[in-house]
Protein backbone atom coordinates (compact mmCIF):
# COMPACT_ATOMS: atom_id res chain seq x y z
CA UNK A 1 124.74 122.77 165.83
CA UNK A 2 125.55 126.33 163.49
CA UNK A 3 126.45 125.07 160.28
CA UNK A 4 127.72 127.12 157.34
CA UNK A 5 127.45 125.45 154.26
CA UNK A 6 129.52 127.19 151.16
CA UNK A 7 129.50 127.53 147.45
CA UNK A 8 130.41 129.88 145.13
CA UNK A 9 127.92 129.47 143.02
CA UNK A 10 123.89 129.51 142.85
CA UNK A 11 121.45 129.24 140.40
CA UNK A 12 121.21 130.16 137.50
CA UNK A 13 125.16 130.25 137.47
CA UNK A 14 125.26 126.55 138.56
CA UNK A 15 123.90 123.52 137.39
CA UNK A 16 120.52 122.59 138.72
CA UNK A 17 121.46 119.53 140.35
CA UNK A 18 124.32 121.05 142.45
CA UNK A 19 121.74 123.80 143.72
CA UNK A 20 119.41 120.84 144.82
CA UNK A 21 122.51 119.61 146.81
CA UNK A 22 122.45 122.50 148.69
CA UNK A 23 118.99 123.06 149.15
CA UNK A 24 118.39 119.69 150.12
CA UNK A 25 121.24 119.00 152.55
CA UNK A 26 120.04 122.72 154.40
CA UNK A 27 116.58 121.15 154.56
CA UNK A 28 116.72 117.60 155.58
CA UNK A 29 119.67 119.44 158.63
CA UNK A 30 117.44 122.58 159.67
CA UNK A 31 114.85 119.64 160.41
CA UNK A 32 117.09 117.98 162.70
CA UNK A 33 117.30 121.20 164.69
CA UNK A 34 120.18 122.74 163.02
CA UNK A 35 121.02 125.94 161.98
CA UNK A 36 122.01 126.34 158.83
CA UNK A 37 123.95 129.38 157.00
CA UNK A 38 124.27 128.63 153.42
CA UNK A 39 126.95 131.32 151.78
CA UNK A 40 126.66 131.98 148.37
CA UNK A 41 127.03 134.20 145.63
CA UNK A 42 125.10 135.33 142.22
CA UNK A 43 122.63 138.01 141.62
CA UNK A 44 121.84 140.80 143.73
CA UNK A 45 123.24 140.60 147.06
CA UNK A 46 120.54 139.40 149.21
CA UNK A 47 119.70 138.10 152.89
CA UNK A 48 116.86 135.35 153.15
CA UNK A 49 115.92 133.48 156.27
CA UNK A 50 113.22 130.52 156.33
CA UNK A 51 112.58 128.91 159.41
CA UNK A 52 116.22 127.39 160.57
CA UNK A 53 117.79 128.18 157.15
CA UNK A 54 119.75 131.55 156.33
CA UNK A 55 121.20 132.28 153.36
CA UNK A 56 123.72 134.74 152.62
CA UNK A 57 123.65 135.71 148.70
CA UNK A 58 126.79 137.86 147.60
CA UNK A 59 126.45 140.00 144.62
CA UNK A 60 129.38 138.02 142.11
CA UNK A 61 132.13 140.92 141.24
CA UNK A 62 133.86 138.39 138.54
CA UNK A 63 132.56 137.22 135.41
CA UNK A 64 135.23 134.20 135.08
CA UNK A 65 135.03 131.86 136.82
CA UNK A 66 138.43 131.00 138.13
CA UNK A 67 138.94 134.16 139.51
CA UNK A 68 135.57 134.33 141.11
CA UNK A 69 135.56 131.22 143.01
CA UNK A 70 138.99 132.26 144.33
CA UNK A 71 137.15 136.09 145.20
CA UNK A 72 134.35 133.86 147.23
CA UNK A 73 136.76 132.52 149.46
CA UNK A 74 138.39 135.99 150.32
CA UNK A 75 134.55 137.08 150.57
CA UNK A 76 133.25 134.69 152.39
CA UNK A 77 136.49 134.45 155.26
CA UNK A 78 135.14 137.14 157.52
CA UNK A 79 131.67 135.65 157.58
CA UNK A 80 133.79 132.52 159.17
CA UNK A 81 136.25 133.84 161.16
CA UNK A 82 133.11 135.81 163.16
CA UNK A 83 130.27 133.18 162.87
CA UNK A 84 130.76 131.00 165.68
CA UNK A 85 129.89 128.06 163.42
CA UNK A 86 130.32 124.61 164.69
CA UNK A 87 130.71 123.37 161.69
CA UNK A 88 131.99 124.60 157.81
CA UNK A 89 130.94 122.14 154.57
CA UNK A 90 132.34 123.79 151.87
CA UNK A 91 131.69 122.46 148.27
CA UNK A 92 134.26 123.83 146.38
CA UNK A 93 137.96 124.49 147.08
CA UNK A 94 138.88 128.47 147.53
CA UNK A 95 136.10 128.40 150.03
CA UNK A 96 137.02 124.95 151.38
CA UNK A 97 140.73 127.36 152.04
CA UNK A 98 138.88 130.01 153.49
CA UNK A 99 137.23 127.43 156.10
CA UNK A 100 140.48 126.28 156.98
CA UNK A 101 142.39 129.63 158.02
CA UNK A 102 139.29 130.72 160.02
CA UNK A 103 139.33 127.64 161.95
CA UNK A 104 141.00 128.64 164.96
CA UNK A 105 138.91 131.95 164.87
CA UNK A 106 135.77 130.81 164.30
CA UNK A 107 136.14 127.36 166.31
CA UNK A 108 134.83 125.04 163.73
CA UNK A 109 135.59 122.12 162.41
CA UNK A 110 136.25 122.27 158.34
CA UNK A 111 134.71 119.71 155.96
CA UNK A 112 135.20 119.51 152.23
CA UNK A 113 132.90 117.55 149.69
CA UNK A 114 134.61 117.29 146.40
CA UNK A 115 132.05 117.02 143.75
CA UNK A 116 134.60 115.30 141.27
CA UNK A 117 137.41 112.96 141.40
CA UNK A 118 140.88 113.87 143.13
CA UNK A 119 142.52 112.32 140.00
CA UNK A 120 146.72 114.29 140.57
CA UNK A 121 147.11 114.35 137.15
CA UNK A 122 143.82 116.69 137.02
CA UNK A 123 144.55 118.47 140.16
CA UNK A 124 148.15 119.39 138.77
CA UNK A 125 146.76 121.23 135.55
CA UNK A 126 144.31 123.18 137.06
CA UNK A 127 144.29 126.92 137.87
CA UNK A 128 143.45 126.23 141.15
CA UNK A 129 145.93 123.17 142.42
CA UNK A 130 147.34 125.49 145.08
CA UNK A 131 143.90 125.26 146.83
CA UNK A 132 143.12 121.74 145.79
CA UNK A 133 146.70 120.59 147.46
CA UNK A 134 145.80 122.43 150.63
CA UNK A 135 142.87 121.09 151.09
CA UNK A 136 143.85 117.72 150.62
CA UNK A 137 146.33 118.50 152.88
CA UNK A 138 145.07 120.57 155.69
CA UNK A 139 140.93 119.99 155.84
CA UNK A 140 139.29 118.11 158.86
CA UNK A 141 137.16 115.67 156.77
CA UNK A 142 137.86 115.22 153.31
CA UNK A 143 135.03 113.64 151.08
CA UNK A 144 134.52 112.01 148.20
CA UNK A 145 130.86 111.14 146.87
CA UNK A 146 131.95 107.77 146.09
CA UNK A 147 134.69 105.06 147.06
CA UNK A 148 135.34 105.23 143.67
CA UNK A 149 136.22 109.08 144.40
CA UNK A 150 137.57 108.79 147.63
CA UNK A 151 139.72 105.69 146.26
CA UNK A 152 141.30 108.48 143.88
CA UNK A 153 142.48 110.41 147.31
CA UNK A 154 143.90 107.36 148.69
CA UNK A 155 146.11 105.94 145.77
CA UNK A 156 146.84 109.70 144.59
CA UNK A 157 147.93 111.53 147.55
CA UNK A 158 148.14 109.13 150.68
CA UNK A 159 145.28 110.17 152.43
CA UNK A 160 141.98 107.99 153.19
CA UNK A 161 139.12 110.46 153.39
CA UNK A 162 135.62 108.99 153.64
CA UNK A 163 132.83 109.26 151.21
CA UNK A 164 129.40 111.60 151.48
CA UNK A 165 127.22 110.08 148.47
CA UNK A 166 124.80 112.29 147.21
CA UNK A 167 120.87 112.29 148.28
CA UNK A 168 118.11 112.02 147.22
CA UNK A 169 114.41 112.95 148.44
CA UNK A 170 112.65 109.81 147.83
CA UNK A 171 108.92 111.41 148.80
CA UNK A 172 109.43 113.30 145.41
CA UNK A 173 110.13 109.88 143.29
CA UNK A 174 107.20 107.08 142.93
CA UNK A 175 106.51 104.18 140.33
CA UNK A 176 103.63 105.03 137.50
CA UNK A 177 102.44 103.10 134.79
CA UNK A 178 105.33 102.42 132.48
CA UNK A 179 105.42 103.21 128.38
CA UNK A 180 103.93 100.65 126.36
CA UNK A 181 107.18 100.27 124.24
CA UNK A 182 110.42 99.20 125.97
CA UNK A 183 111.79 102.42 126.89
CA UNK A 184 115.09 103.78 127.87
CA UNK A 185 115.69 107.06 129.60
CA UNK A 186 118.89 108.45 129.33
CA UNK A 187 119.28 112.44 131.67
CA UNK A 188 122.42 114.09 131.44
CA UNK A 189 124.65 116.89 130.10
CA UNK A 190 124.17 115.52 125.84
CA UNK A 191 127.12 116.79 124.51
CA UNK A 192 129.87 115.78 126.92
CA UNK A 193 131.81 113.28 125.67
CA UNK A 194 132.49 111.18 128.66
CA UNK A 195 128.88 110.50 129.23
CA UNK A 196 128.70 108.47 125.89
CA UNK A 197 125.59 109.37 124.32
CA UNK A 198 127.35 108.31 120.99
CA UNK A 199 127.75 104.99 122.47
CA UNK A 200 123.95 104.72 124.22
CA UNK A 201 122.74 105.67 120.52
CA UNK A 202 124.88 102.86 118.65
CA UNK A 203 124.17 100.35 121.33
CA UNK A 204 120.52 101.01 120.81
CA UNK A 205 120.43 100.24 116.92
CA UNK A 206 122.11 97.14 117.89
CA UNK A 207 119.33 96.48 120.48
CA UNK A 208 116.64 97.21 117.61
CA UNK A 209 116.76 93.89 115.88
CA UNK A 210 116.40 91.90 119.30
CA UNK A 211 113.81 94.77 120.28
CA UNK A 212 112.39 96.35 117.52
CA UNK A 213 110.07 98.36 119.40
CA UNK A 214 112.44 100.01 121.96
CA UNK A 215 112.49 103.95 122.10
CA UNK A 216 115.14 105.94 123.86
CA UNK A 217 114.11 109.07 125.23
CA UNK A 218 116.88 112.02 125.57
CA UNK A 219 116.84 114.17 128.30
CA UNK A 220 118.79 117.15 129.56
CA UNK A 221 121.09 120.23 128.33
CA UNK A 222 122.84 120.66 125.18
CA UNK A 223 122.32 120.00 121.73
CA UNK A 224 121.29 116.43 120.30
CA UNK A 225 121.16 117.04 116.63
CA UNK A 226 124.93 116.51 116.07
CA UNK A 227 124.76 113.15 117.60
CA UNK A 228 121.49 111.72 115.81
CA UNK A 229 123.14 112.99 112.82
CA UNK A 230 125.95 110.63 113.51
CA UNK A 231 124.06 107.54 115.03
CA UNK A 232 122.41 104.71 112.37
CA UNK A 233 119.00 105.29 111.31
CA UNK A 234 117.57 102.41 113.64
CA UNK A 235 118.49 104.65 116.40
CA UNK A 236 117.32 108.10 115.03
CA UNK A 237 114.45 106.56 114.40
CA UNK A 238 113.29 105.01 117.84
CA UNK A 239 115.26 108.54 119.75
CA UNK A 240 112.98 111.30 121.37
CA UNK A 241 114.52 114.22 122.50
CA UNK A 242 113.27 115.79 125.50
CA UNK A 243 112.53 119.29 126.30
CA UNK A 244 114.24 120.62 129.24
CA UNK A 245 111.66 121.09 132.39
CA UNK A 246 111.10 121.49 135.75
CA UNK A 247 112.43 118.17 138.35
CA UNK A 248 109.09 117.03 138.40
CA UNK A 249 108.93 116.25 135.00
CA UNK A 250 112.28 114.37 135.31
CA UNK A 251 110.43 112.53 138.24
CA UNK A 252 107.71 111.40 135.78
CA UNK A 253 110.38 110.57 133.03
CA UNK A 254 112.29 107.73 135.25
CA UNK A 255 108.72 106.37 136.68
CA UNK A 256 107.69 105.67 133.00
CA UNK A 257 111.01 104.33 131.38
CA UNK A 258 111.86 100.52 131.51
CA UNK A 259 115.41 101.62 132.17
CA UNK A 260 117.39 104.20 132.95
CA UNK A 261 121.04 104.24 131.11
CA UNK A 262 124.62 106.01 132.45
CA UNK A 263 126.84 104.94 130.24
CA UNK A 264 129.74 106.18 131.97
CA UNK A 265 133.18 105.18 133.43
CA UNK A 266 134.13 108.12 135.58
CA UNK A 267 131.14 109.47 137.46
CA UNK A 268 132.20 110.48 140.77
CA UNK A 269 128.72 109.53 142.17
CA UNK A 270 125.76 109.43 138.98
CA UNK A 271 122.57 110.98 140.88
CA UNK A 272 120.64 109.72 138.24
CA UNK A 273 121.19 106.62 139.32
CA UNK A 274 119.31 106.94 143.03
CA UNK A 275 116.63 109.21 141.54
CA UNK A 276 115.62 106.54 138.98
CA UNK A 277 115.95 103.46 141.52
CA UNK A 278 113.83 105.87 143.99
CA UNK A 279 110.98 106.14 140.86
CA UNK A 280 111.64 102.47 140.92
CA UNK A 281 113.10 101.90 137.14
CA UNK A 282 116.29 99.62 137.25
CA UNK A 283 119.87 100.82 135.58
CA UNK A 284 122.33 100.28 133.28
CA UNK A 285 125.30 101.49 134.05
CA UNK A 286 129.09 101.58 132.37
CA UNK A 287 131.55 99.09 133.87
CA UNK A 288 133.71 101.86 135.94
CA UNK A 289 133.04 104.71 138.24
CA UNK A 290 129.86 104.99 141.35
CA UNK A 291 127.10 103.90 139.28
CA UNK A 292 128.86 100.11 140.30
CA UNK A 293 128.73 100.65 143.83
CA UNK A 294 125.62 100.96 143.71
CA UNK A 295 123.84 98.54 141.60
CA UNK A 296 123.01 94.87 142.63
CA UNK A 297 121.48 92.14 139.99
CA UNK A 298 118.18 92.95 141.46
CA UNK A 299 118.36 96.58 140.36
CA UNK A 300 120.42 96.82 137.34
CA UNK A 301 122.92 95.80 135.22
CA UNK A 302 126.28 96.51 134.78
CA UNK A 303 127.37 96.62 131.35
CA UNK A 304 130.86 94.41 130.87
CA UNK A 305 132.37 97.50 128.58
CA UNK A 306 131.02 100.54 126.05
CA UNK A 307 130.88 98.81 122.58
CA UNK A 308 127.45 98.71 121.03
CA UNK A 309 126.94 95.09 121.63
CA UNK A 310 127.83 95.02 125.70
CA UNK A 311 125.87 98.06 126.10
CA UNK A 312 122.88 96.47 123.98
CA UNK A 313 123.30 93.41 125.58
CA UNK A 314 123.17 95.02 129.41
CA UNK A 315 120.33 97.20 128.29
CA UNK A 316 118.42 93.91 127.12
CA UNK A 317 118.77 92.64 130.32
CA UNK A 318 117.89 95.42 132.41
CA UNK A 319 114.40 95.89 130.07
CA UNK A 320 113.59 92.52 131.20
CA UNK A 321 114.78 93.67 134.52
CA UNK A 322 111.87 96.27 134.34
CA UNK A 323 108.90 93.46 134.49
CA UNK A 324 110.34 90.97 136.95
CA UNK A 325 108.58 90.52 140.20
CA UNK A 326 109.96 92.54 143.08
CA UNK A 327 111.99 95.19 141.15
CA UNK A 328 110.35 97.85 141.86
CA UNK A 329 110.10 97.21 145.54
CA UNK A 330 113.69 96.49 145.10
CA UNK A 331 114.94 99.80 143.37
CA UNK A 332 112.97 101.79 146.01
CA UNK A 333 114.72 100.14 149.10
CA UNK A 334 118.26 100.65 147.54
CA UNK A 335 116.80 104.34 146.81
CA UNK A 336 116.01 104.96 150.30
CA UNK A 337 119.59 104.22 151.73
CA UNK A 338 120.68 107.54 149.87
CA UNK A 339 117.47 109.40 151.19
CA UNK A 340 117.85 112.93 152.56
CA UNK A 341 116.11 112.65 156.03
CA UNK A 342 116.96 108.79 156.59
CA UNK A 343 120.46 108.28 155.61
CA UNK A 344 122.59 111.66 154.54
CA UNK A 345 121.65 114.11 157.45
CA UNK A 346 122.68 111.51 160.07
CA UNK A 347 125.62 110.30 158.45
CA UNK A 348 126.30 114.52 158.00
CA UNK A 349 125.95 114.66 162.20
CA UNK A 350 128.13 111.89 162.15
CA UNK A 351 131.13 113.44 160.64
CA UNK A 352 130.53 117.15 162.05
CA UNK A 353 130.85 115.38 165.96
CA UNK A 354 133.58 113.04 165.13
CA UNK A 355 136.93 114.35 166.94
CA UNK A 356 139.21 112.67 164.51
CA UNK A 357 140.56 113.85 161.13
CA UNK A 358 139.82 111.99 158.07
């Protein structure tokens, strides 16, 4: 198959972990004999080809951001209309638009992976709904990363979707030797409220007089200091805070915690969740969202609610998790249903050969 795989964004103008989306999904397909076009923009305007994979780097015109993913998709609609693609996965919406309207031209079949959750009461305040409500409406396969997401699409707007979790390359995750002291990992975006880092830090001084050795390690962008300011003293105390590095060093950071935490109720998928299990460290999650879906008793714990004693009393239990026979073993299997090569790029083929909508 030619597949054309769009964003508007690359690095350094997205986040990290979308960009390994994109460069994972074009690898683990160009090694199923696919050619791949991936159409992006940021930079110098560029043309790259390695082996099966081509990519198409537009130089961005737009400093906003509103207005340049809506400039992508008016960029990017000649590329489709004359490509002869088989297939168009677009990631975000203006492009998902441009995919559509080319269809007929370009004779492929248009597939959408939303990255967040089709919530209408979202949808209807953004800047770009009018692209968001024709895509929901008018897109050959729409996708959530989740059923939690795609569950959003179903109740919200009447339509059933199907769900395209994220991957994860579990070659580049392994078990190590684990920290001496009980440790929890928490990776994410620091200062965004909705992934309760306030919480994780109150929950852990709570833990401290079951555990008095336990150390939380912090990793990923933004600034802590504002929060460890705020937390108790038990929990500034046992907190390290991470420097940002290179995915490798995240690699090593899951393979030595006990536990990985994501205290969160409305991830749409929560990669950290596969890439720990794949390292084979167990996980606490919140009680909503993905993270749910995808933990069983053998590889984590969901916590009941937020509050510093459920989320101390779930992280308890998955640090005991950490030492029980099997776990690891455990994680790993669970890890490699979400792998690149084994699960995603078949259930991709899947959905670009399917003749029906959904």
């Amino acid at each position: 198959m030619r597949i054309a795989i769009t964003h508007p964004y690359s690095w350094p103008d997205v986040r990290r972990g979308a960009e390994r989306m994109i460069v994972e999904m074009s690898r683990s397909l160009a090694a199923r004999g696919h050619e791949v076009t991936v159409l992006t923009s940021g930079g110098a305007a560029s043309r790259h080809r390695e082996g099966r994979i081509r990519t198409i780097r537009y130089r961005r015109v737009f400093p906003v951001d509103g207005r340049h993913e809506r400039w992508f998709g008016w960029r990017v609609t000649p590329a489709l209309a004359a490509g002869r693609f088989d297939v168009v996965h677009s990631l975000m919406p203006w492009d998902a638009v441009a995919a559509i309207r080319t269809a007929r031209a370009g004779g492929h079949r248009s597939v959408y992976e939303e990255l967040g959750n089709p919530v209408r009461a979202k949808v209807e305040r953004r800047g770009d709904r009018p692209a968001r409500e024709r895509v929901i409406r008018d897109v050959d396969v729409f996708a959530g990363m989740s059923e939690f997401s795609r569950g959003w699409l179903e109740r919200d707007w009447g339509r059933k979707g199907t769900v395209i979790p994220g991957g994860v390359r579990t070659a580049d995750f392994g078990p190590q030797p684990r920290h001496e002291r009980p440790t929890i990992l928490f990776s994410g975006a620091l200062e965004r409220p909705e992934k309760n880092v306030r919480q994780l830090l109150e929950a852990v001084a709570v833990l401290a007089e079951r555990r008095p050795d336990v150390q939380l390690r912090l990793s990923g962008p933004g600034d802590a200091a504002p929060l460890l300011a705020a937390a108790p003293e038990a929990a500034r105390e046992r907190t390290l805070v991470l420097p940002l590095g290179q995915p490798e060093d995240l690699a090593h950071e899951y393979a030595r915690a006990w536990v990985t935490c994501l205290p969160t109720e409305w991830d749409s998928f929560g990669l950290v969740v596969i890439e720990s299990l794949a390292s084979g460290t167990p996980v606490v999650s919140g009680p909503a969202g993905a993270p749910p879906e995808v933990l069983t008793s053998e590889v984590g714990v969901v916590a009941p609610a937020l509050d510093a004693e459920a989320l101390a009393g779930a992280l308890d239990r998955g640090l005991s998790l950490a030492g029980a026979p099997g776990t690891v073993e455990a994680c790993r299997a669970v890890a490699r249903r979400y792998d690149w090569d084994e699960a995603i790029a078949p259930l991709l083929e899947d959905l670009y050969t399917r003749p029906d909508r959904l």
